[in-house]
PDB file of N, CA and C in Angstrom:
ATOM      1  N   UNK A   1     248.218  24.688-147.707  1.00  0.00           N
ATOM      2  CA  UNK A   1     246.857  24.646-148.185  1.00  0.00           C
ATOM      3  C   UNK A   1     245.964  25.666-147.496  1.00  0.00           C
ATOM      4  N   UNK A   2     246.749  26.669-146.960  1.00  0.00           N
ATOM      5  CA  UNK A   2     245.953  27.257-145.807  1.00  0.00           C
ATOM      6  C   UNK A   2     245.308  28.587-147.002  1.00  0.00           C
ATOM      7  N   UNK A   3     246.167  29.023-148.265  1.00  0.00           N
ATOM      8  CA  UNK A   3     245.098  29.745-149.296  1.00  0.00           C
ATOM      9  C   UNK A   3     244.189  29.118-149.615  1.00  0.00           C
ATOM     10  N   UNK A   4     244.220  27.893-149.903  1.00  0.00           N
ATOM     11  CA  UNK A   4     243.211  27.462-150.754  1.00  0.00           C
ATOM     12  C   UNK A   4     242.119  27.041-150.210  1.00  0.00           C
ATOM     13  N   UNK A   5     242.285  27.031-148.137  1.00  0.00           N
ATOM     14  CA  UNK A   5     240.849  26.862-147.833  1.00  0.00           C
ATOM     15  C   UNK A   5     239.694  27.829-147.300  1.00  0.00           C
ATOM     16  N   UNK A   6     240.998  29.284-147.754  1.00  0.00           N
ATOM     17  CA  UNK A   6     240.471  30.668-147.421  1.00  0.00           C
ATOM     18  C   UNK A   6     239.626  31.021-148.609  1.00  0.00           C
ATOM     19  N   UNK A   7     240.320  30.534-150.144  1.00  0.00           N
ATOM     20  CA  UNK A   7     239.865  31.237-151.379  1.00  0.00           C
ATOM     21  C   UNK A   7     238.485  29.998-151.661  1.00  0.00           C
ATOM     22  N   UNK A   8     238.636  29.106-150.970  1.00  0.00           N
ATOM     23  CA  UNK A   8     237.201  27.874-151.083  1.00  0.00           C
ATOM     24  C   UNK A   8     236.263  28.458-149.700  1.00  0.00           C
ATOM     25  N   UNK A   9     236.506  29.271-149.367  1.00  0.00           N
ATOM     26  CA  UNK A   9     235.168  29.918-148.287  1.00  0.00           C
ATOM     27  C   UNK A   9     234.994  31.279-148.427  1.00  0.00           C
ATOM     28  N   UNK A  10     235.919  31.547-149.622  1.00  0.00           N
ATOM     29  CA  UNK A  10     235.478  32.844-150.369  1.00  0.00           C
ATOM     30  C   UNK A  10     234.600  32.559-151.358  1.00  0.00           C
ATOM     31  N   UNK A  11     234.687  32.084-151.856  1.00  0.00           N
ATOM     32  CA  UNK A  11     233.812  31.129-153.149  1.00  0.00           C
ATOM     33  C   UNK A  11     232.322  30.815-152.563  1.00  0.00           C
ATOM     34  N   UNK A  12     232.437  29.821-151.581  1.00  0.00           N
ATOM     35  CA  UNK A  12     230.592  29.564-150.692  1.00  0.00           C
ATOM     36  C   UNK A  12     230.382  30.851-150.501  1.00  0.00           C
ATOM     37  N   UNK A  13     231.453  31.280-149.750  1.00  0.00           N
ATOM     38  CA  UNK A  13     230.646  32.839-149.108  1.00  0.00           C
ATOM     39  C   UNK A  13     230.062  33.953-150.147  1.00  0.00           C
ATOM     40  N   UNK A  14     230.201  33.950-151.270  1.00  0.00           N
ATOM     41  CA  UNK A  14     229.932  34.474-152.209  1.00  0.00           C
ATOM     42  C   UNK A  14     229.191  34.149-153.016  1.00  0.00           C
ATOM     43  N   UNK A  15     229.038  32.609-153.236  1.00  0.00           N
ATOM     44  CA  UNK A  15     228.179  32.140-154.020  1.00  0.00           C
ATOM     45  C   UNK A  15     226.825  31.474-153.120  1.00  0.00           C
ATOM     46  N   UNK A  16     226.717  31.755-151.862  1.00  0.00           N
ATOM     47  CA  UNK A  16     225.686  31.480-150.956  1.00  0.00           C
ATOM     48  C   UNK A  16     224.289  31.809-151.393  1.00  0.00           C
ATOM     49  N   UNK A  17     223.962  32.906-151.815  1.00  0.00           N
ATOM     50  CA  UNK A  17     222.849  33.858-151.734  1.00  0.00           C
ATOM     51  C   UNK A  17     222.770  33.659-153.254  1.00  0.00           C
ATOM     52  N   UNK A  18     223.236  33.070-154.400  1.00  0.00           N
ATOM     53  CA  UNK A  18     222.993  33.537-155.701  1.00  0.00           C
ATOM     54  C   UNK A  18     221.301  33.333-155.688  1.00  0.00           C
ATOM     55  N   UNK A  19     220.807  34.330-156.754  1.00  0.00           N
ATOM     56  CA  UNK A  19     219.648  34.047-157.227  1.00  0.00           C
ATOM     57  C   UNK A  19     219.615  33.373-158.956  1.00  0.00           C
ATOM     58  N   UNK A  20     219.073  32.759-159.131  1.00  0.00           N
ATOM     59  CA  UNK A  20     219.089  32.542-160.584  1.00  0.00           C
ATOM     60  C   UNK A  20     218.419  33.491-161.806  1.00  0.00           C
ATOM     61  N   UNK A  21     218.672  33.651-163.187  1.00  0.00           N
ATOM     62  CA  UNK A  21     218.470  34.965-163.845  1.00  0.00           C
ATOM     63  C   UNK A  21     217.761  34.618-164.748  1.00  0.00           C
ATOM     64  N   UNK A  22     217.133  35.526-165.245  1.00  0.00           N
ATOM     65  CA  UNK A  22     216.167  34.711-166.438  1.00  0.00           C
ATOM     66  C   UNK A  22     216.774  34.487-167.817  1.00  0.00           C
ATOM     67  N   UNK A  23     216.927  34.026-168.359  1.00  0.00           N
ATOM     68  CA  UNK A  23     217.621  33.720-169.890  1.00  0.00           C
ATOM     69  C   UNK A  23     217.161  34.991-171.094  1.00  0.00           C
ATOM     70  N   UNK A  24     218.177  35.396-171.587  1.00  0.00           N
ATOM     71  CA  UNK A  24     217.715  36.390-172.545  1.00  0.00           C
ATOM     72  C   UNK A  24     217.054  35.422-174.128  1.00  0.00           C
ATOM     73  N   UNK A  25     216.449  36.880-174.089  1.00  0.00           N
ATOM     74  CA  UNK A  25     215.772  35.607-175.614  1.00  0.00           C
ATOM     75  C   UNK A  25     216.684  35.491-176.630  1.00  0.00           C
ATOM     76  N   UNK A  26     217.159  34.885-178.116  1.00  0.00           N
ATOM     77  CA  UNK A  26     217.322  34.275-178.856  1.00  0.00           C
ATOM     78  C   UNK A  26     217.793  35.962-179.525  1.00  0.00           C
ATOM     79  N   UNK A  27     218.930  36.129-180.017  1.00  0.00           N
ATOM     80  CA  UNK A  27     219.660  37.414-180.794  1.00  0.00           C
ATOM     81  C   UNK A  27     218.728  37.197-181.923  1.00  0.00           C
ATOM     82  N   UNK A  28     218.179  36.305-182.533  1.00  0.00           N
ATOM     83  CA  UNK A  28     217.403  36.521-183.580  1.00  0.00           C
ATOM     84  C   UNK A  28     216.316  37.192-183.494  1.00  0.00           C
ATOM     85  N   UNK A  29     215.491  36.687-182.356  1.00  0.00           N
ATOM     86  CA  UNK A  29     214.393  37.123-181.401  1.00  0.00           C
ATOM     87  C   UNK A  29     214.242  38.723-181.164  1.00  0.00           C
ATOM     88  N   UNK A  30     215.480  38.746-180.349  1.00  0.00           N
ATOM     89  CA  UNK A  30     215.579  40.013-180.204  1.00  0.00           C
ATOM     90  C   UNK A  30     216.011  41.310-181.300  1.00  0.00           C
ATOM     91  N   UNK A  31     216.468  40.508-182.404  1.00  0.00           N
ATOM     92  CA  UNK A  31     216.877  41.496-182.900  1.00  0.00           C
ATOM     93  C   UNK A  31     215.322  42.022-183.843  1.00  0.00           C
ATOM     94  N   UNK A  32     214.350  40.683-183.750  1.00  0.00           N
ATOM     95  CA  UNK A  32     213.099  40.965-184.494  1.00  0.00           C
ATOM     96  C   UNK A  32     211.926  41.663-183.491  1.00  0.00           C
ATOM     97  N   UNK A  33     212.737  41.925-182.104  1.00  0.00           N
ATOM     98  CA  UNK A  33     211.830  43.002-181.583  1.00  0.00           C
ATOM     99  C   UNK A  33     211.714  44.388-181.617  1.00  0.00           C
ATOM    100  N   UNK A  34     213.581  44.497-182.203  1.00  0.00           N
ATOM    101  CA  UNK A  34     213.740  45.453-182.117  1.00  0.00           C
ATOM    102  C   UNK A  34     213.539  46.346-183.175  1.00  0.00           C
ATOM    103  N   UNK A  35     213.398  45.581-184.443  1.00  0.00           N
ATOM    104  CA  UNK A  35     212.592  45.888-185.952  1.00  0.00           C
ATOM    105  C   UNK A  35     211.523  46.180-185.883  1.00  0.00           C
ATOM    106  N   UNK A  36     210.787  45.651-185.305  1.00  0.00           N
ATOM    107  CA  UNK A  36     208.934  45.533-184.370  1.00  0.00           C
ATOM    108  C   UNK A  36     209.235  47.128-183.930  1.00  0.00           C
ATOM    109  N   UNK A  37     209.870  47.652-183.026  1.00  0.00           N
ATOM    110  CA  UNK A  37     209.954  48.532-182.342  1.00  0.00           C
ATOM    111  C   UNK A  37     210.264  49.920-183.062  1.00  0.00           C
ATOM    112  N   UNK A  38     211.316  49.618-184.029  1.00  0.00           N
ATOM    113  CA  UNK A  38     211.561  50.542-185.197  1.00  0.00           C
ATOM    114  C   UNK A  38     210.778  50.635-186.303  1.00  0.00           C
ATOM    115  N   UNK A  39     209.721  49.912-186.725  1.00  0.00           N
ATOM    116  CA  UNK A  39     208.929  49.816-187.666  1.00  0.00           C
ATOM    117  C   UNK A  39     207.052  50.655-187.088  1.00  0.00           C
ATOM    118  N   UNK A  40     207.237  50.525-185.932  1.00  0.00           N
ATOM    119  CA  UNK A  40     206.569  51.590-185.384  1.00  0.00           C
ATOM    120  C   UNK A  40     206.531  52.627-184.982  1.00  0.00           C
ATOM    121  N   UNK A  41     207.787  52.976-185.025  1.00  0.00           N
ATOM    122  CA  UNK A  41     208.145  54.755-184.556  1.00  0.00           C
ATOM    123  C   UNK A  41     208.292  54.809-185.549  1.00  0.00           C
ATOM    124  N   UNK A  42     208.704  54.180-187.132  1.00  0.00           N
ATOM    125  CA  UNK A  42     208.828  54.924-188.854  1.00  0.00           C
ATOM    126  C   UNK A  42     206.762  55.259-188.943  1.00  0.00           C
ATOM    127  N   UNK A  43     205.983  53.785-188.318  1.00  0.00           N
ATOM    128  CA  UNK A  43     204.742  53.937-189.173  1.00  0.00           C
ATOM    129  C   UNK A  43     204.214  55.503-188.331  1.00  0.00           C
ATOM    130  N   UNK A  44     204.164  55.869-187.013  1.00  0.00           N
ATOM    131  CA  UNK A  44     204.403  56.914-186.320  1.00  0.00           C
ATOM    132  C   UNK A  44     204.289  58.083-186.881  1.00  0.00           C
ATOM    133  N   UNK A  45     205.907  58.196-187.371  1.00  0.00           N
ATOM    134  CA  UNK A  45     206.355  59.255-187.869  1.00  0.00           C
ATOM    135  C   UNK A  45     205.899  59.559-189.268  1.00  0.00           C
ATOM    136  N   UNK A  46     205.774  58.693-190.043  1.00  0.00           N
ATOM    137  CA  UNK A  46     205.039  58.539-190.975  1.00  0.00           C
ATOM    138  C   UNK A  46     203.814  59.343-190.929  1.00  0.00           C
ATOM    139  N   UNK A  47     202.529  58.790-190.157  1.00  0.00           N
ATOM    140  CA  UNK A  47     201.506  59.778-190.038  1.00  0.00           C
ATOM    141  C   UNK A  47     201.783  60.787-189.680  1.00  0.00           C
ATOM    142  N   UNK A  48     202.859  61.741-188.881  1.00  0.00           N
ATOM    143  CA  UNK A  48     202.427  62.790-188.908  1.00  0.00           C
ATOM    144  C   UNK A  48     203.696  63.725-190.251  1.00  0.00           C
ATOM    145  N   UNK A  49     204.410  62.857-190.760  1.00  0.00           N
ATOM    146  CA  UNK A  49     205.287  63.865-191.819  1.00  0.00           C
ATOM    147  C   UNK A  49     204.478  64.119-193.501  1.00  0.00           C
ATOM    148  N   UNK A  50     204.891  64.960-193.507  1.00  0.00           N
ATOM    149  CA  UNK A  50     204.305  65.016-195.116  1.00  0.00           C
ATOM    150  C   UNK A  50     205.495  64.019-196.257  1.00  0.00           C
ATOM    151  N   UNK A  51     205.392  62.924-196.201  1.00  0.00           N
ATOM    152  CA  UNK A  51     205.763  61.160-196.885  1.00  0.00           C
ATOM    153  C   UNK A  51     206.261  61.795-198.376  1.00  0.00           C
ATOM    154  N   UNK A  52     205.069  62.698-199.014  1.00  0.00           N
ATOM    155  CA  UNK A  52     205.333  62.701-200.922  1.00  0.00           C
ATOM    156  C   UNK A  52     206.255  63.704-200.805  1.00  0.00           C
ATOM    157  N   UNK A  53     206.078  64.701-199.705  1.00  0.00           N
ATOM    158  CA  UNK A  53     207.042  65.979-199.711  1.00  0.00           C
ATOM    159  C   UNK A  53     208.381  65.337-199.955  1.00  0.00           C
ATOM    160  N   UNK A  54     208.839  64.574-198.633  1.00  0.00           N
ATOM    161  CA  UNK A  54     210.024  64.194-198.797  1.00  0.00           C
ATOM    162  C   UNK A  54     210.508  62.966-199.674  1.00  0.00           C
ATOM    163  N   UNK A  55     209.009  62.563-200.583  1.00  0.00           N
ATOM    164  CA  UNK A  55     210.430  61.446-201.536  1.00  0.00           C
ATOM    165  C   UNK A  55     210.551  62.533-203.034  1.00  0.00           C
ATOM    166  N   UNK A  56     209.732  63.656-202.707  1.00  0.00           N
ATOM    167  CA  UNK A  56     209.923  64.112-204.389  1.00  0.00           C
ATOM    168  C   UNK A  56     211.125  65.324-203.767  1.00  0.00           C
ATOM    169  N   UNK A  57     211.660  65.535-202.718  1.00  0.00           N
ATOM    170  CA  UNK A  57     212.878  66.060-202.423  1.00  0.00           C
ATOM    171  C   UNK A  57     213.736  64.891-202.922  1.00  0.00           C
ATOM    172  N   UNK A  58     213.819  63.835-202.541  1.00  0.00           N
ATOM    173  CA  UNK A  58     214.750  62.454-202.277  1.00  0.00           C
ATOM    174  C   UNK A  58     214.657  62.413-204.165  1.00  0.00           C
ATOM    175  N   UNK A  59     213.860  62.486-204.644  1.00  0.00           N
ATOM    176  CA  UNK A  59     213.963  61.678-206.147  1.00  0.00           C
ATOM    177  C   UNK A  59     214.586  63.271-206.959  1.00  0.00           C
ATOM    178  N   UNK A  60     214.353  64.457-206.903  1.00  0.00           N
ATOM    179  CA  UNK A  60     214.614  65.895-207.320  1.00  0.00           C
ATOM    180  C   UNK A  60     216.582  65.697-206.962  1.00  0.00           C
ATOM    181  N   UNK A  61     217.137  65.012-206.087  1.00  0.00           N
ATOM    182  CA  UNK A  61     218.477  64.840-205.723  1.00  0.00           C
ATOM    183  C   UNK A  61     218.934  63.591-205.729  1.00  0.00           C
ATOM    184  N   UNK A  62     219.415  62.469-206.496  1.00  0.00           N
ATOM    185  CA  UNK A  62     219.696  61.439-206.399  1.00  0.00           C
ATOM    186  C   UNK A  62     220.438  61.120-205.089  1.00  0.00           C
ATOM    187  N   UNK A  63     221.411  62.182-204.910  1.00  0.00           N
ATOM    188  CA  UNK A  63     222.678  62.386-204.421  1.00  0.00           C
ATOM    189  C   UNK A  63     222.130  61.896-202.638  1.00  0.00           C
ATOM    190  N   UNK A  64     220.638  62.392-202.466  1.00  0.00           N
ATOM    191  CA  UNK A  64     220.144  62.321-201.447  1.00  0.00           C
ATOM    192  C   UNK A  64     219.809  61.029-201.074  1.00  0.00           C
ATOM    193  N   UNK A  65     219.425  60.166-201.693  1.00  0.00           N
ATOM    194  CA  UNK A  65     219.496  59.001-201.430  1.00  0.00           C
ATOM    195  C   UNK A  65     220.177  58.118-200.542  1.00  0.00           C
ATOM    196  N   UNK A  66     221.764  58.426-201.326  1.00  0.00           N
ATOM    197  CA  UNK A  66     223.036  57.917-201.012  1.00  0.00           C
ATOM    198  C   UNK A  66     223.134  58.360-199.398  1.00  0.00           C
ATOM    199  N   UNK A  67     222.681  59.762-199.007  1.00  0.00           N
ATOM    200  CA  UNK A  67     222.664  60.469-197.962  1.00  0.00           C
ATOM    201  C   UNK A  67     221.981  59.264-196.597  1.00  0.00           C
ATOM    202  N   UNK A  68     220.670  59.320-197.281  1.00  0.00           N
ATOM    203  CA  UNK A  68     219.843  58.707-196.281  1.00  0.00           C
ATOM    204  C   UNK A  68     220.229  57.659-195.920  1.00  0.00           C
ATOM    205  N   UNK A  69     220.603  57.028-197.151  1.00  0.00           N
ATOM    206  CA  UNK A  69     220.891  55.172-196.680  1.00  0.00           C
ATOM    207  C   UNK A  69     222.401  55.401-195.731  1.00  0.00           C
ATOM    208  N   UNK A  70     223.269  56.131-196.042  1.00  0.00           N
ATOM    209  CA  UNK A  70     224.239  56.255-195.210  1.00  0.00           C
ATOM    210  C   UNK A  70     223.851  56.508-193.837  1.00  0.00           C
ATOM    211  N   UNK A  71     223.245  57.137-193.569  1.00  0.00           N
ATOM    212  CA  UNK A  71     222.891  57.421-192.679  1.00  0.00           C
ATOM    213  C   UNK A  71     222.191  56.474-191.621  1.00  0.00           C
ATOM    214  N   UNK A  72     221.233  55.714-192.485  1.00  0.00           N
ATOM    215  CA  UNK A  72     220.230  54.830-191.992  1.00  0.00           C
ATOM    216  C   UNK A  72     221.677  53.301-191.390  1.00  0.00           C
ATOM    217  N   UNK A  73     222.626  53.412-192.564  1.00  0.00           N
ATOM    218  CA  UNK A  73     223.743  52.336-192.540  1.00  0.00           C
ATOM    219  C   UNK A  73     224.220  52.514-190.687  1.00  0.00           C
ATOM    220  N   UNK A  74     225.033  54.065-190.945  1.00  0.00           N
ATOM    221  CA  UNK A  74     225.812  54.463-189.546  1.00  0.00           C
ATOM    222  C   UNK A  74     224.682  54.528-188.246  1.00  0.00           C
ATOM    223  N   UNK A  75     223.841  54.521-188.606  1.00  0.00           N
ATOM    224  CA  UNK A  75     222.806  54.373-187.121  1.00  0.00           C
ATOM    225  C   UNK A  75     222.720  52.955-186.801  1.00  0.00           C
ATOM    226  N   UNK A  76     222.763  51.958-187.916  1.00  0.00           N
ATOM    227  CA  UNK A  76     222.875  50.250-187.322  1.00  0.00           C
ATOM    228  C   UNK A  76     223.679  49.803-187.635  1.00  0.00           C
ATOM    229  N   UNK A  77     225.101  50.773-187.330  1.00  0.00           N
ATOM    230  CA  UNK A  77     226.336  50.246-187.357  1.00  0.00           C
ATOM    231  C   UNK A  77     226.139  50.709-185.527  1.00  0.00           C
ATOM    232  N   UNK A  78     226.448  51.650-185.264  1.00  0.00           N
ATOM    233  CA  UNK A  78     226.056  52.298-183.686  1.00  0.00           C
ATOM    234  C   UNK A  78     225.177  51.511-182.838  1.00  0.00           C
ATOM    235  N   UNK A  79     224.331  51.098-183.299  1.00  0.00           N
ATOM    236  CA  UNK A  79     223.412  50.518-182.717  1.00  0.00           C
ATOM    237  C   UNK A  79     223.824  49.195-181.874  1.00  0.00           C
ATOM    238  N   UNK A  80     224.756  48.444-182.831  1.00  0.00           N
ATOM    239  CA  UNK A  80     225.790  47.254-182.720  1.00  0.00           C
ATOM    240  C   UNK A  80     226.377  47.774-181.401  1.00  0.00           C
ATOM    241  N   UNK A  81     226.834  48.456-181.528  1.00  0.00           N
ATOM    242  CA  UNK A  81     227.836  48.419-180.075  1.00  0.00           C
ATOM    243  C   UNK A  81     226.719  48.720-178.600  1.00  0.00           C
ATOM    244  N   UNK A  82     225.855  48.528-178.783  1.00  0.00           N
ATOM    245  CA  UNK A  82     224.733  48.844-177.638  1.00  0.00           C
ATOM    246  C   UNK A  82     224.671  47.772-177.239  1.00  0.00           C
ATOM    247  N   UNK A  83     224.535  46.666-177.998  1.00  0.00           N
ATOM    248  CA  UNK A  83     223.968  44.987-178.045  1.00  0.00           C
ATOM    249  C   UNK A  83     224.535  44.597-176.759  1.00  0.00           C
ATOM    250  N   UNK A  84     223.834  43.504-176.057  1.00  0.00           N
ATOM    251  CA  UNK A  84     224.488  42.789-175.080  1.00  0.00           C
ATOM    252  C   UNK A  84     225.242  41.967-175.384  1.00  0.00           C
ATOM    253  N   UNK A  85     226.573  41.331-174.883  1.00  0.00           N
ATOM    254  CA  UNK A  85     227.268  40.749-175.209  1.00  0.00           C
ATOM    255  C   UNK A  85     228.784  41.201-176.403  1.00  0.00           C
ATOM    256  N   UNK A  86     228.735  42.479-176.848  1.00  0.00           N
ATOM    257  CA  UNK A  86     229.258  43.242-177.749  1.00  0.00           C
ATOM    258  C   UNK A  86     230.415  44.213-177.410  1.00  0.00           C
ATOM    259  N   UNK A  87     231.728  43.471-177.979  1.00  0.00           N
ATOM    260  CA  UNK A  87     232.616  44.201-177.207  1.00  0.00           C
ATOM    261  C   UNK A  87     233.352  45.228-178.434  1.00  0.00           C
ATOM    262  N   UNK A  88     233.467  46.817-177.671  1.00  0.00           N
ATOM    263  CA  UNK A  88     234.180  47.073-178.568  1.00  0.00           C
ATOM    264  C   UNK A  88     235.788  47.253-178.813  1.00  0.00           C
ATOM    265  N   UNK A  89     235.904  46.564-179.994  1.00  0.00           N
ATOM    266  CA  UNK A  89     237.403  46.113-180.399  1.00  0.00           C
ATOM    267  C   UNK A  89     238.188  47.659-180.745  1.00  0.00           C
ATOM    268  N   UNK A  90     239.496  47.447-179.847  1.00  0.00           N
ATOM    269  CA  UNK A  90     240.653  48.693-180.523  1.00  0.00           C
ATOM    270  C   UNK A  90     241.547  48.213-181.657  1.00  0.00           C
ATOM    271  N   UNK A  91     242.093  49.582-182.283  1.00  0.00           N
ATOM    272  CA  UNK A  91     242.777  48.888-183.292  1.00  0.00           C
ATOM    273  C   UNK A  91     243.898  47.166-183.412  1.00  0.00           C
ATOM    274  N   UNK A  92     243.508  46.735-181.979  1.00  0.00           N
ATOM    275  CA  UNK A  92     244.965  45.669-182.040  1.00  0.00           C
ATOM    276  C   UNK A  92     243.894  44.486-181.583  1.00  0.00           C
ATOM    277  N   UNK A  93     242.710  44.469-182.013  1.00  0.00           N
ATOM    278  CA  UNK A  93     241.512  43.548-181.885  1.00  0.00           C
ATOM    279  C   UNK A  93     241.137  43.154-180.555  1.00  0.00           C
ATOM    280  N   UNK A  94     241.174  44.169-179.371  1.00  0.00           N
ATOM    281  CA  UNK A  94     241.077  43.526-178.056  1.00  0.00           C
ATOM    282  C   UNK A  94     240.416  44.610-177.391  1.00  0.00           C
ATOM    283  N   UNK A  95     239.480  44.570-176.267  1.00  0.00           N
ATOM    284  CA  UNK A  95     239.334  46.003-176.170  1.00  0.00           C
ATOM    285  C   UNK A  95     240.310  46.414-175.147  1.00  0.00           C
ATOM    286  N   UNK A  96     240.233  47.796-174.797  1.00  0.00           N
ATOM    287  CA  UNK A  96     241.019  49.000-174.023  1.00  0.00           C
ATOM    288  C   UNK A  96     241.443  48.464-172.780  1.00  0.00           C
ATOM    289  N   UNK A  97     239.571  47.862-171.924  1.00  0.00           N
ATOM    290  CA  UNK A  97     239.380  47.895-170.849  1.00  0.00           C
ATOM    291  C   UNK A  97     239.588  46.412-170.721  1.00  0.00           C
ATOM    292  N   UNK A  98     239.322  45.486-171.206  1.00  0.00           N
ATOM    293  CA  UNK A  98     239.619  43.953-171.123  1.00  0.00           C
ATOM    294  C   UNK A  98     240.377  43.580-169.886  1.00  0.00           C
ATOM    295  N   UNK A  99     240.621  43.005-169.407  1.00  0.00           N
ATOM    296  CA  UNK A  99     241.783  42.732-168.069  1.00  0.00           C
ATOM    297  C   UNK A  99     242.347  41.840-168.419  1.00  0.00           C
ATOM    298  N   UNK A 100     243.675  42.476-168.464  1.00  0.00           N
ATOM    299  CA  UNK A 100     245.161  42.046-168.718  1.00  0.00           C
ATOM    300  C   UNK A 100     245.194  42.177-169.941  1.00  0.00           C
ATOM    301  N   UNK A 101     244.866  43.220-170.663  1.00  0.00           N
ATOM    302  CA  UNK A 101     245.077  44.244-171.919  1.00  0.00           C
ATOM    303  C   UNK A 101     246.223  44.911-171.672  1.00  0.00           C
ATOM    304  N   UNK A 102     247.488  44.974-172.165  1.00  0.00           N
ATOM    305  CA  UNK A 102     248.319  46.013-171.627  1.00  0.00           C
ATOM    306  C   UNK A 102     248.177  46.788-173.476  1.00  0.00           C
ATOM    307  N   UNK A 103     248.256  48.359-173.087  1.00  0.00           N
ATOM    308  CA  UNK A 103     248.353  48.864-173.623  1.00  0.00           C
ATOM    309  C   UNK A 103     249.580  49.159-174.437  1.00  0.00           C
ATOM    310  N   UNK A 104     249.681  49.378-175.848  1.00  0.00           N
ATOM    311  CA  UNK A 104     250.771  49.522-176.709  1.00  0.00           C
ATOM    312  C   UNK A 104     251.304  50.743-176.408  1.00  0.00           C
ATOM    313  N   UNK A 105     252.383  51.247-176.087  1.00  0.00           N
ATOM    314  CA  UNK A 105     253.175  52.471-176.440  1.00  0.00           C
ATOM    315  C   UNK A 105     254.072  52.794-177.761  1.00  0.00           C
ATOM    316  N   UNK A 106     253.757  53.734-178.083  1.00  0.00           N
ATOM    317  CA  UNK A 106     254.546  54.297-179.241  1.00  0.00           C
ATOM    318  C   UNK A 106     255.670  54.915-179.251  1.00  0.00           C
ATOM    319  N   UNK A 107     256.896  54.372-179.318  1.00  0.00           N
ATOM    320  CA  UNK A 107     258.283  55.450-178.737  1.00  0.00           C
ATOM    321  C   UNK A 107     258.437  56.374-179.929  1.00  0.00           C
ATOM    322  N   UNK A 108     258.166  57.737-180.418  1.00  0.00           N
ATOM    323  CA  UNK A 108     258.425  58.417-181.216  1.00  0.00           C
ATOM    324  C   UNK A 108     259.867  59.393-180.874  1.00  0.00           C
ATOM    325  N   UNK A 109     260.196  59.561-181.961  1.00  0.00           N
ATOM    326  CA  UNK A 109     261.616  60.433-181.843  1.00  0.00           C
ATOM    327  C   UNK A 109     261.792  61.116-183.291  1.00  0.00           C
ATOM    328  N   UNK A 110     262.193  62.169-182.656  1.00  0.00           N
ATOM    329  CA  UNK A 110     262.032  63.882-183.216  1.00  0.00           C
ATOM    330  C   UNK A 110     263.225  63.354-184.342  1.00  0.00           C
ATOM    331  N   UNK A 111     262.709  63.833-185.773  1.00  0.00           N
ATOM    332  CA  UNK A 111     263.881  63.623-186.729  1.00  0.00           C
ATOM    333  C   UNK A 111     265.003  64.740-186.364  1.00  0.00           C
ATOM    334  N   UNK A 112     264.992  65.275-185.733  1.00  0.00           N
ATOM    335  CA  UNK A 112     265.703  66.717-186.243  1.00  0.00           C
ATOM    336  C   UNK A 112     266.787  65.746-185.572  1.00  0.00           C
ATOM    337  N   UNK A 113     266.795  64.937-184.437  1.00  0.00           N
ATOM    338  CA  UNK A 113     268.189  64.697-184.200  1.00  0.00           C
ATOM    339  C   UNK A 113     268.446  63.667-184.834  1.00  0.00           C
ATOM    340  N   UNK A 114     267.985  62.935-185.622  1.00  0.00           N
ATOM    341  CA  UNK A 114     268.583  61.353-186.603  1.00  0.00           C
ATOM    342  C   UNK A 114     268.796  62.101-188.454  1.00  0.00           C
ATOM    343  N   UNK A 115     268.389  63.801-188.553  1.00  0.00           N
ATOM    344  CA  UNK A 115     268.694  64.129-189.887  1.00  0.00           C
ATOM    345  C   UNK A 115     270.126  63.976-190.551  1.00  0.00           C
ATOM    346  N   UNK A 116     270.243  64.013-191.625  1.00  0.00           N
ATOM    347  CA  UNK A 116     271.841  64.009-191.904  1.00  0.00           C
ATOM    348  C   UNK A 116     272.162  65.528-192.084  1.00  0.00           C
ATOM    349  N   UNK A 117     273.367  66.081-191.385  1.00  0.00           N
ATOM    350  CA  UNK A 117     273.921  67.259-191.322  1.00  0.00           C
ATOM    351  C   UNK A 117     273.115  68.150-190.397  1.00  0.00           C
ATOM    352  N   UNK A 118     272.391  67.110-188.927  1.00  0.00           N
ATOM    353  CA  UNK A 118     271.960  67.818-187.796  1.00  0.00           C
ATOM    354  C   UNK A 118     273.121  68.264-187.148  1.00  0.00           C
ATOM    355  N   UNK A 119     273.319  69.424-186.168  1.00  0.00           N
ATOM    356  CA  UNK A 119     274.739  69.751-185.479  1.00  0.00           C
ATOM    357  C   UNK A 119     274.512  69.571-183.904  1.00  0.00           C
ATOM    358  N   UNK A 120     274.545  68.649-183.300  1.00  0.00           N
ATOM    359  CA  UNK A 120     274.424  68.336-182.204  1.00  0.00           C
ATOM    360  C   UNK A 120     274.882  69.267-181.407  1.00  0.00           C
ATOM    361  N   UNK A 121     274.382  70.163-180.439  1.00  0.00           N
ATOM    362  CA  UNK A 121     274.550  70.851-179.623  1.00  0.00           C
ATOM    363  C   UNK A 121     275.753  70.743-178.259  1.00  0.00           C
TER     364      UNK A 121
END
């Protein structure tokens, strides 16, 4: 028992001094501050762009449309991975860095030696 009364005075000794943290607000909350926050750098930008210039570009190109909203899409797709609490997933649904992630290896091998009528050296 002589680990377990080293790793139980690692534990006090570490957890001695905690301070307590303040609670984040409500993902709904926050995500309506952060609309708040973006809805004022558009009204912003707004006053100082010329607004009719660019929707009678936007309406003169349909095509442009499609542009913007894509665009507007991939910026709060990006945005997502900023979030607290937000992990990002690799192709095998786990992330990279996770601990005790072991990484997949790929054994690849050269056709030239599995072809039919290769001449082995």
């Amino acid at each position: 028992m002589i680990q377990s009364d080293s790793i139980d005075r690692l534990i006090q000794a570490l957890s001695a001094n905690l301070t307590t943290v303040r609670r984040l607000p409500s993902p709904g909350l926050r995500a309506l501050m952060w609309l708040a926050i973006l809805a004022s750098i558009a009204l912003a930008l707004a006053m100082v762009s010329d607004v009719k210039a660019m929707s009678s570009r936007l309406m003169a190109a349909p095509d442009m449309w499609l542009a913007a909203l894509a665009s507007m899409l991939t910026a709060a797709e990006s945005a997502k991975s900023f979030a607290p609490g937000h992990h990002a997933k690799g192709i095998h649904g786990a992330s990279a860095h996770a601990p005790g992630h072991v990484k997949k290896s790929l054994h690849m091998q050269s056709a030239r030696g599995v072809a039919p009528g290769h001449m082995k050296h």
